[in-house]
Protein backbone atom coordinates (compact mmCIF):
# COMPACT_ATOMS: atom_id res chain seq x y z
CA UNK A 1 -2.47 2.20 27.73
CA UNK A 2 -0.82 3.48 24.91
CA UNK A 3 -2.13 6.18 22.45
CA UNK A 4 -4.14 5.31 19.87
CA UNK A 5 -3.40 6.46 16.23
CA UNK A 6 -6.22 7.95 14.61
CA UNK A 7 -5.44 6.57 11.37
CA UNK A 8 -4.30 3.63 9.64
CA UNK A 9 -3.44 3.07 6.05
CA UNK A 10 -4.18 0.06 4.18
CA UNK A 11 -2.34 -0.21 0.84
CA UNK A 12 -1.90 -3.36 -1.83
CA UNK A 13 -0.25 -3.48 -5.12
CA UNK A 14 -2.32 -3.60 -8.40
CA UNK A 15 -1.41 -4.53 -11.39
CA UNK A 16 -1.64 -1.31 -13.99
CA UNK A 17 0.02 -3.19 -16.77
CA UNK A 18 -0.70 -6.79 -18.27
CA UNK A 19 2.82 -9.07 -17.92
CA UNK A 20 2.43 -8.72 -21.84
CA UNK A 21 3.34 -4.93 -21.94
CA UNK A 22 5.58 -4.80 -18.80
CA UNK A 23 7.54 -7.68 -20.92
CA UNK A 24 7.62 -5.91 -24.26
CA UNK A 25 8.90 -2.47 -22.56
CA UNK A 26 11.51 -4.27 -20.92
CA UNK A 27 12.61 -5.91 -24.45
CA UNK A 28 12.62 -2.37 -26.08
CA UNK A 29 15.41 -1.74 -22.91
CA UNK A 30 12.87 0.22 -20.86
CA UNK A 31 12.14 -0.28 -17.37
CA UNK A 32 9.70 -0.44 -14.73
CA UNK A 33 9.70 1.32 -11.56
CA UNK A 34 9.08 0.19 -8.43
CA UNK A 35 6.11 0.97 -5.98
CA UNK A 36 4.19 3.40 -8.36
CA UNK A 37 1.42 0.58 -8.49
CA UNK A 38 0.67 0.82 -4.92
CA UNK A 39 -2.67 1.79 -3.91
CA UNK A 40 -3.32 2.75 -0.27
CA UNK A 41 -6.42 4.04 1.13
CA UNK A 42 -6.42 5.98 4.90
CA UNK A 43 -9.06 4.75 7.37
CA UNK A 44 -10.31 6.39 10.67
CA UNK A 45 -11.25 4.49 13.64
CA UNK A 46 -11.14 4.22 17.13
CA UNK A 47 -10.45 2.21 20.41
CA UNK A 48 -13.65 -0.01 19.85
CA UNK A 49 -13.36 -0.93 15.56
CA UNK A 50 -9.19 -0.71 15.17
CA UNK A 51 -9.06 -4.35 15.32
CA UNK A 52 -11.68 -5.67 13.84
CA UNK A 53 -11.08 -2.63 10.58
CA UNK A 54 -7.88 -3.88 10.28
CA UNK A 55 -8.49 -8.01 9.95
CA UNK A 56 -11.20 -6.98 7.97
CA UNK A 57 -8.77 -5.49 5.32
CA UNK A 58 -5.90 -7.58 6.11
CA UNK A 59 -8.43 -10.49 4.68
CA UNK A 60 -9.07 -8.88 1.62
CA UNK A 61 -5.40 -8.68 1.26
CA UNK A 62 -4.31 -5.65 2.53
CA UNK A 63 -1.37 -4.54 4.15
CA UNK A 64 -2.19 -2.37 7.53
CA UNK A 65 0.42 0.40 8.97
CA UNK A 66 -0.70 2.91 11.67
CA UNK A 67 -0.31 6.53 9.42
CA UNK A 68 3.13 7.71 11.18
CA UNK A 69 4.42 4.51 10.05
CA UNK A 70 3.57 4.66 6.76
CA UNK A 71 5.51 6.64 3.62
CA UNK A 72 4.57 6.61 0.12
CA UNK A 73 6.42 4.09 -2.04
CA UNK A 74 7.76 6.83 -4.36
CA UNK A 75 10.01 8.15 -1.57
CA UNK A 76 11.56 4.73 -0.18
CA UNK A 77 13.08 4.49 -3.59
CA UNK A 78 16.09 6.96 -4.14
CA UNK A 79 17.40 7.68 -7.51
């Protein structure tokens, strides 16, 4: 049986700006980075709740890594 992580992370992306201010910055030449509007949340469970956690949160529209999976958005994007 293979181990079971500990932890899972469920993360979704929010909106922090209305479309009409992410447009106007991007008139005035700004720009908008990527992944800073990701929320994520870390979960504990175990052997007998991992599954049914997870579909719980994948139904509310969640996406669901195991925690050594996961990195924060900030640090997939290199400048």
């Amino acid at each position: 049986m293979p181990k079971l992580s500990r932890w899972i992370v469920a993360t979704r992306m929010v909106e922090i700006l209305d479309p009409n201010t992410v447009k106007k910055i991007l008139e005035l030449g700004g720009n908008i980075g990527g992944g800073w509007n990701q929320i994520h949340i870390h979960v504990n469970v175990n052997s007998h709740n991992k599954e049914t956690i997870e579909k719980l949160l994948v139904d509310q529209g969640f996406q669901v890594e195991d925690v050594d999976e996961m990195s924060h958005p900030e640090l997939k994007h290199s400048h």
